[in-house]
PDB file of N, CA and C in Angstrom:
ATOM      1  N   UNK A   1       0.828  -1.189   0.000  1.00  0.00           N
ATOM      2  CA  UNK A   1       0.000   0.000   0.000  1.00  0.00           C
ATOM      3  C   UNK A   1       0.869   1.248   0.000  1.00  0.00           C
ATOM      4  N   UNK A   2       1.777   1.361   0.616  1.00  0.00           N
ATOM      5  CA  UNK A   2       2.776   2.653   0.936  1.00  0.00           C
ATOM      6  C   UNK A   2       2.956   2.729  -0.303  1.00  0.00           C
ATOM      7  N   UNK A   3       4.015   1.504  -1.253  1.00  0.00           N
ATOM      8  CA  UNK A   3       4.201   1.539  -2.467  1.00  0.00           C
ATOM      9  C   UNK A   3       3.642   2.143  -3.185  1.00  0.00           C
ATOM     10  N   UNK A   4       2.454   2.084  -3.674  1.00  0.00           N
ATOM     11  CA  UNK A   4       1.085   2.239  -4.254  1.00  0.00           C
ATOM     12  C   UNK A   4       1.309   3.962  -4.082  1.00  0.00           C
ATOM     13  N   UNK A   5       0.886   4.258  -2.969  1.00  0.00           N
ATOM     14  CA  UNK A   5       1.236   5.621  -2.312  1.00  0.00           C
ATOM     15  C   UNK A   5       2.107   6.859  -2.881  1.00  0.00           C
ATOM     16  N   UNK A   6       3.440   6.233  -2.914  1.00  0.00           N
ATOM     17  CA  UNK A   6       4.591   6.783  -3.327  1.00  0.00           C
ATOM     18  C   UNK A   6       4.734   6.565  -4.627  1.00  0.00           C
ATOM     19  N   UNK A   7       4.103   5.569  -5.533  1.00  0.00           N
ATOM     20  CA  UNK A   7       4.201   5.669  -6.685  1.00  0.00           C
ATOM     21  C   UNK A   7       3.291   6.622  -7.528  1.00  0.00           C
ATOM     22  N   UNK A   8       2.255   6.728  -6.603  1.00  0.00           N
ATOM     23  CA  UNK A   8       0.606   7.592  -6.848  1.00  0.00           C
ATOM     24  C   UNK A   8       1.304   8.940  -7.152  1.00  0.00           C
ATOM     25  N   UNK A   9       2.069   9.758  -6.070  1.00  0.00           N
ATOM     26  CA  UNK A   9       2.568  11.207  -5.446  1.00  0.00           C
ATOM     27  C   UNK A   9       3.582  11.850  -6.985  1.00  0.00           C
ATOM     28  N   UNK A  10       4.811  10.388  -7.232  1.00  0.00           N
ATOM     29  CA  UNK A  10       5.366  11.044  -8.254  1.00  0.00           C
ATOM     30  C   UNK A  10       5.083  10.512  -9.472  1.00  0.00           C
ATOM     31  N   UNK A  11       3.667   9.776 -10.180  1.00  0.00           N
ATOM     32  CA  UNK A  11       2.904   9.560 -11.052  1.00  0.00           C
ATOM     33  C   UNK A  11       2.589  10.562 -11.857  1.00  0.00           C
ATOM     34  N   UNK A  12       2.795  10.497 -13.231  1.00  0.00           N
ATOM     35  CA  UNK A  12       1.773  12.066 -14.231  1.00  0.00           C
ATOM     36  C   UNK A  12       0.671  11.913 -14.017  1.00  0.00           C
ATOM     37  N   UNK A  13      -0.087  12.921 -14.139  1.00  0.00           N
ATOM     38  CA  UNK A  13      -1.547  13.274 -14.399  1.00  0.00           C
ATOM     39  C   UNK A  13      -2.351  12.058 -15.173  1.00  0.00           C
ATOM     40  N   UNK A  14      -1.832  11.806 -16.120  1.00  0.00           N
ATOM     41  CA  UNK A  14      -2.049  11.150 -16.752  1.00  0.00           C
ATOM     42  C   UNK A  14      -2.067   9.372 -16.227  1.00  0.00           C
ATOM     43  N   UNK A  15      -0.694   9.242 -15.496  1.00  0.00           N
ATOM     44  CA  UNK A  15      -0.777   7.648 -14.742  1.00  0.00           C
ATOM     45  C   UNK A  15      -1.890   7.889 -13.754  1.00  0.00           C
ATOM     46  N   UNK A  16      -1.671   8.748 -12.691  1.00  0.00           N
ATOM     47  CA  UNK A  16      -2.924   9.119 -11.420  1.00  0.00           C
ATOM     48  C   UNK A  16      -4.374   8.415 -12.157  1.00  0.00           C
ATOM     49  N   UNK A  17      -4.281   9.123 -13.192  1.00  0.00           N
ATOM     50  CA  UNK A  17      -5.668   8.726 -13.473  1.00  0.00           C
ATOM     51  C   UNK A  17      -6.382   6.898 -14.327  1.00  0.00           C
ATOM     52  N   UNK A  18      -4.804   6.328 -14.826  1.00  0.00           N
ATOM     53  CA  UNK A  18      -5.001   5.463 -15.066  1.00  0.00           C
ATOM     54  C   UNK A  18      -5.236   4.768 -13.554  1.00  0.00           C
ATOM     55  N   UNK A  19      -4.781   4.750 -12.644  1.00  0.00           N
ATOM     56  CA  UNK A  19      -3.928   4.177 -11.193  1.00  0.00           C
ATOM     57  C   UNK A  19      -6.089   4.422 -10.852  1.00  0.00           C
ATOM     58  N   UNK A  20      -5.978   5.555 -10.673  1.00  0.00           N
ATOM     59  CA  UNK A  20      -7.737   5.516 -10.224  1.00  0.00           C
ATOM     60  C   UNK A  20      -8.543   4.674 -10.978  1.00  0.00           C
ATOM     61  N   UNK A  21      -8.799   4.698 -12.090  1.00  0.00           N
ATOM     62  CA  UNK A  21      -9.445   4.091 -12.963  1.00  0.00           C
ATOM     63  C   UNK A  21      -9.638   2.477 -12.822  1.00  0.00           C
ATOM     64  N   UNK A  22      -8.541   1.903 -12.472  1.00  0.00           N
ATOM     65  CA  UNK A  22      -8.281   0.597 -12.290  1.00  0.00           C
ATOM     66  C   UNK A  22      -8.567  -0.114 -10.843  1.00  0.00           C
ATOM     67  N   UNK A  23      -7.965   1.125  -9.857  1.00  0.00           N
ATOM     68  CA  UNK A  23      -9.016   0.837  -8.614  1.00  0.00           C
ATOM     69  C   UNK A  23     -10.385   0.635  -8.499  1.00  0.00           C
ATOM     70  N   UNK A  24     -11.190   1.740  -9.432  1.00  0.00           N
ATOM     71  CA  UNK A  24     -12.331   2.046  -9.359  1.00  0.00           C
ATOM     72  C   UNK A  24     -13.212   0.935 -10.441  1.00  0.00           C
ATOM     73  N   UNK A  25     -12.463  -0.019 -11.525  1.00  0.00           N
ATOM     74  CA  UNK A  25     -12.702  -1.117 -11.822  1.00  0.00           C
ATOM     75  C   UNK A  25     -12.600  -2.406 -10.931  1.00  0.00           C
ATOM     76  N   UNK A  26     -11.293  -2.464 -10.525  1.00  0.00           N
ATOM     77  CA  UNK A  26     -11.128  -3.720  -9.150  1.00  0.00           C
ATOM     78  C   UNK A  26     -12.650  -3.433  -8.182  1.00  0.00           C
ATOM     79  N   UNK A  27     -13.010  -2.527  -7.370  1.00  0.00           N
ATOM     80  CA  UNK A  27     -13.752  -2.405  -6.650  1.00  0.00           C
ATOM     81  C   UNK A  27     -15.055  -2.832  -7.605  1.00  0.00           C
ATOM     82  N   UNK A  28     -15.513  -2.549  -8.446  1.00  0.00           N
ATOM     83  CA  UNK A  28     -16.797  -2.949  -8.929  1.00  0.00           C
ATOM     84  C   UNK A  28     -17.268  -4.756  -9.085  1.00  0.00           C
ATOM     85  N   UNK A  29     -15.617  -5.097 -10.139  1.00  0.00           N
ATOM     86  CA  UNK A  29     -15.586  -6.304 -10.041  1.00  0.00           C
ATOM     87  C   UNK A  29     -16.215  -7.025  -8.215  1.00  0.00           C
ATOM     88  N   UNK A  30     -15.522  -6.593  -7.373  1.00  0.00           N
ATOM     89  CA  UNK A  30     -15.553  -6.775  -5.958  1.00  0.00           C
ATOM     90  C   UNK A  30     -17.507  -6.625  -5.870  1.00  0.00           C
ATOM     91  N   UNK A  31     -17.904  -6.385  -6.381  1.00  0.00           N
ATOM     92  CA  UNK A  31     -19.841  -5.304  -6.176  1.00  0.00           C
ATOM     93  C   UNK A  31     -19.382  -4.725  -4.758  1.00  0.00           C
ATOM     94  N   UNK A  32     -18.238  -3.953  -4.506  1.00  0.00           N
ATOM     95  CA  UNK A  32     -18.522  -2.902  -3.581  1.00  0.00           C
ATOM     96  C   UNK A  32     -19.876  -2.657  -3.864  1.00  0.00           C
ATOM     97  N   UNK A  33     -20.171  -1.895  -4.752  1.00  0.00           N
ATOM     98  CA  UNK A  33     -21.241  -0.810  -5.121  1.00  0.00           C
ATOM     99  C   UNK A  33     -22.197  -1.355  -5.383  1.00  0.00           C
ATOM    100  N   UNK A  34     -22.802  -2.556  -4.885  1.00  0.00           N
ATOM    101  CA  UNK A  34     -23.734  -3.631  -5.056  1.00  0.00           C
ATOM    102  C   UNK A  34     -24.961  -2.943  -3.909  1.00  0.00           C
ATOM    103  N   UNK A  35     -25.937  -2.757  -4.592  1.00  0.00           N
ATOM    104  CA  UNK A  35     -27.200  -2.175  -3.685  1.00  0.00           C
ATOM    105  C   UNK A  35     -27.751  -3.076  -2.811  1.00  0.00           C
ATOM    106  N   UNK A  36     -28.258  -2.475  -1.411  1.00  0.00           N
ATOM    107  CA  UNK A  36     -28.317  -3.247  -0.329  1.00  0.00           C
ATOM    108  C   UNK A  36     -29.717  -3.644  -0.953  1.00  0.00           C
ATOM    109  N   UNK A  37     -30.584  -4.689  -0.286  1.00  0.00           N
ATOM    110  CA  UNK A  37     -31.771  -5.019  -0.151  1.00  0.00           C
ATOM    111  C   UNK A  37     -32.844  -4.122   0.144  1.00  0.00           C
ATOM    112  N   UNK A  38     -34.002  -3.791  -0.083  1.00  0.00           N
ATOM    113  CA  UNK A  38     -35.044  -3.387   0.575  1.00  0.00           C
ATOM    114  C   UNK A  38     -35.336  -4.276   2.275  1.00  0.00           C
ATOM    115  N   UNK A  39     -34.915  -3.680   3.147  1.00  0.00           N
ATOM    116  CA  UNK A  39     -35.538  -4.089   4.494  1.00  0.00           C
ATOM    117  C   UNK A  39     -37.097  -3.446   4.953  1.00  0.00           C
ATOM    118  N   UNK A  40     -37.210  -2.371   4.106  1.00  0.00           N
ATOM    119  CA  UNK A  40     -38.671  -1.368   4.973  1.00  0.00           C
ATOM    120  C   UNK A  40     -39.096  -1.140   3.726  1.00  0.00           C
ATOM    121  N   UNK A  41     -40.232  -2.424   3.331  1.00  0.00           N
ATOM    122  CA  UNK A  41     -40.889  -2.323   2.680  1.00  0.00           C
ATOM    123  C   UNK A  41     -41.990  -1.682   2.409  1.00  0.00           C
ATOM    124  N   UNK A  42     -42.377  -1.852   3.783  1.00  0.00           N
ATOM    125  CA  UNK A  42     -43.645  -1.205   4.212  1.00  0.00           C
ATOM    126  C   UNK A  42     -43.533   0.314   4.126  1.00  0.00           C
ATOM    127  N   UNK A  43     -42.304   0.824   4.415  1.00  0.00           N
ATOM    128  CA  UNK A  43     -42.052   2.384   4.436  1.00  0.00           C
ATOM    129  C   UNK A  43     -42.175   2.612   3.077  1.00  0.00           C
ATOM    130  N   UNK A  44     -41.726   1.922   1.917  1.00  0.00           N
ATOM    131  CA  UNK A  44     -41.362   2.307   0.689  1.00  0.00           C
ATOM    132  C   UNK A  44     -42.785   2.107  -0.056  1.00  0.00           C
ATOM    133  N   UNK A  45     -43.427   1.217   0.533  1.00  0.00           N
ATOM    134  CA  UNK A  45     -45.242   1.255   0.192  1.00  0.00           C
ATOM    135  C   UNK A  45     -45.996   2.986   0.645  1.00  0.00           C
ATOM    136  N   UNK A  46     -45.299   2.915   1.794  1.00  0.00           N
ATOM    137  CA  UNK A  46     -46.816   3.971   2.347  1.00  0.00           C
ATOM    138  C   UNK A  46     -45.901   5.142   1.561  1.00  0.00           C
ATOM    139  N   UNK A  47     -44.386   5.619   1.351  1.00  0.00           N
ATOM    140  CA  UNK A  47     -44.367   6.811   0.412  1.00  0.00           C
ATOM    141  C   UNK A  47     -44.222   6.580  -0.939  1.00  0.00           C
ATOM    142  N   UNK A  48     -44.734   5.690  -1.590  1.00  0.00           N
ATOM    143  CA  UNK A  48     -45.243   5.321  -2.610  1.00  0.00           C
ATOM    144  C   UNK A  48     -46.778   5.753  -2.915  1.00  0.00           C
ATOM    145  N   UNK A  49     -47.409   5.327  -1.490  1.00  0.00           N
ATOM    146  CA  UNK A  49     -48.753   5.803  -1.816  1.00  0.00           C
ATOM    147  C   UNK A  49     -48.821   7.208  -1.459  1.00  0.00           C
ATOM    148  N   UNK A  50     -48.021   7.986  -0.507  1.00  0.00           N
ATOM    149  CA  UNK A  50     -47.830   9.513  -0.318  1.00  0.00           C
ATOM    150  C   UNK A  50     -47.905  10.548  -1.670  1.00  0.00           C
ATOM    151  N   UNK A  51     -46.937   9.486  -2.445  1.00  0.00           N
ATOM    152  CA  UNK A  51     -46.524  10.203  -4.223  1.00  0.00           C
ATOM    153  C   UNK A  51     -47.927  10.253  -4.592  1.00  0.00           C
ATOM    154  N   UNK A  52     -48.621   9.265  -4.617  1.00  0.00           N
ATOM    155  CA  UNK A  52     -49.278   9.168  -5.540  1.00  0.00           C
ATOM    156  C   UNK A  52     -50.559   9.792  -5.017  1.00  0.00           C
ATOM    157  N   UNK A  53     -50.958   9.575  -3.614  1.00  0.00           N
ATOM    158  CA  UNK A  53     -52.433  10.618  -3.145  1.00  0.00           C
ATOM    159  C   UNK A  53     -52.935  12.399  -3.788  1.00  0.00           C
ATOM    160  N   UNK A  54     -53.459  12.445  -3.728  1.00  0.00           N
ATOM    161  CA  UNK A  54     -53.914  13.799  -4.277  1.00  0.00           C
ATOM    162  C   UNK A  54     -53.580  14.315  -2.663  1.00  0.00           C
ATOM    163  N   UNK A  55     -53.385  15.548  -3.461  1.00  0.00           N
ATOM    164  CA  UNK A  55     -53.730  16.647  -2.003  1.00  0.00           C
ATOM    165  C   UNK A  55     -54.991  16.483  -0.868  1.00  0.00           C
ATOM    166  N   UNK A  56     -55.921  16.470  -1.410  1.00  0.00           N
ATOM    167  CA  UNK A  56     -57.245  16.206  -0.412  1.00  0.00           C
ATOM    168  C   UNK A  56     -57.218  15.146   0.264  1.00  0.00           C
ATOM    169  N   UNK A  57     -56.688  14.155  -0.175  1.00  0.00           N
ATOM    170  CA  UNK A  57     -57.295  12.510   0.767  1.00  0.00           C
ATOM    171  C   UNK A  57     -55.858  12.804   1.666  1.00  0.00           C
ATOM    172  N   UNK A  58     -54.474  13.465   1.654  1.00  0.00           N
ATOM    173  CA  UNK A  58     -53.534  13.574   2.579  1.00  0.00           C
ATOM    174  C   UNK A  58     -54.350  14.828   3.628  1.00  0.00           C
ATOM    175  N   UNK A  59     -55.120  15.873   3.014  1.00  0.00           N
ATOM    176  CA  UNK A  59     -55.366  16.352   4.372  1.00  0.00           C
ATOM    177  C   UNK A  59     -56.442  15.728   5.462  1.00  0.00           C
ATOM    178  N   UNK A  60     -57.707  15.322   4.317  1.00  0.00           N
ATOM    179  CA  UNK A  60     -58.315  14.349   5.333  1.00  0.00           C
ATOM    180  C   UNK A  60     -57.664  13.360   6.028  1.00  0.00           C
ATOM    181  N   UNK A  61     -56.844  12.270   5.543  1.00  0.00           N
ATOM    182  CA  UNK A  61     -56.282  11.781   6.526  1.00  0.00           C
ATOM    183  C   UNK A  61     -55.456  12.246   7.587  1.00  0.00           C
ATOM    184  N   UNK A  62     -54.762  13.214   7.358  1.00  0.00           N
ATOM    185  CA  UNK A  62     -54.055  14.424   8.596  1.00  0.00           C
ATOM    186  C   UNK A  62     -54.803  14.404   9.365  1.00  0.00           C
ATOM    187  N   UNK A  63     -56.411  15.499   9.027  1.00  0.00           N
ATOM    188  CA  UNK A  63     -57.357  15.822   9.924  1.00  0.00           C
ATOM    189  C   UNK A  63     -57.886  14.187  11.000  1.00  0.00           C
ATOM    190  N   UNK A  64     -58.932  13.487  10.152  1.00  0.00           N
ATOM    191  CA  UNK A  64     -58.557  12.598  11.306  1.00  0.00           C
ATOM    192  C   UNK A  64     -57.617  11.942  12.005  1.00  0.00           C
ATOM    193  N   UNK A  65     -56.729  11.842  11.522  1.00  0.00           N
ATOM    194  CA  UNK A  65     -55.118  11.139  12.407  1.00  0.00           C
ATOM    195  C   UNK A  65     -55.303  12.132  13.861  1.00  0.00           C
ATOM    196  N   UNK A  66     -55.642  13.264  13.790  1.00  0.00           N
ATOM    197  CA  UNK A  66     -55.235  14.433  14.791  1.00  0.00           C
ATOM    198  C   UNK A  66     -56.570  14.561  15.717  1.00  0.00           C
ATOM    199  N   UNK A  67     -57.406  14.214  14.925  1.00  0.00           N
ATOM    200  CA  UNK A  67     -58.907  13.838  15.850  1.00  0.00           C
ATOM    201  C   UNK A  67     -58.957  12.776  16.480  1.00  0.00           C
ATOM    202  N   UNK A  68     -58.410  11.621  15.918  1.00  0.00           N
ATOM    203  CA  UNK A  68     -58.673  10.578  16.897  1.00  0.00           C
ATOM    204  C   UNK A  68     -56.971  10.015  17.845  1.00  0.00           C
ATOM    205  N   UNK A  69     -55.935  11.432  17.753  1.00  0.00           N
ATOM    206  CA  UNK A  69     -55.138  11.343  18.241  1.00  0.00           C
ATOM    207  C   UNK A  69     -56.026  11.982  19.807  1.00  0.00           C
ATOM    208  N   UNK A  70     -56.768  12.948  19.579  1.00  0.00           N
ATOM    209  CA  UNK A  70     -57.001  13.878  20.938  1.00  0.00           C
ATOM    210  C   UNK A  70     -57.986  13.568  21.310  1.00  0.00           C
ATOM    211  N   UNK A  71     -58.301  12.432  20.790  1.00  0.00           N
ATOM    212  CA  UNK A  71     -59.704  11.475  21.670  1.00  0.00           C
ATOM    213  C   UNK A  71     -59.212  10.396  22.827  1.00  0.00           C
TER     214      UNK A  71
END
């Protein structure tokens, strides 16, 4: 790694960027960047249905949420 390091510092512009490039291939190969799972499905349902409600049925549901919160 030091190696790597010290070879990076007095590298051209031009190597730097090969030197990144090839990291940033190794890592993919790896699926670093591999997307986690959905765990909160349920969350990704109800603002799914948030997107998609009209304005009116979100305030009625507000309004009662808050009425039968203070009951």
């Amino acid at each position: 790694m030091a190696n790597e390091n010290s070879m990076a510092s007095t590298a051209s512009p031009e190597q730097r960027i090969e030197l990144a490039s090839e990291a940033i291939r190794q890592m993919a190969e790896h699926a670093v960047f591999e997307p986690l799972p959905r765990q909160d499905r349920w969350l990704h349902h109800l603002s799914e249905a948030t997107k998609a409600a009209p304005l009116q049925s979100l305030t009625i549901a507000f309004l009662l949420g808050v009425f039968l919160a203070h009951r």
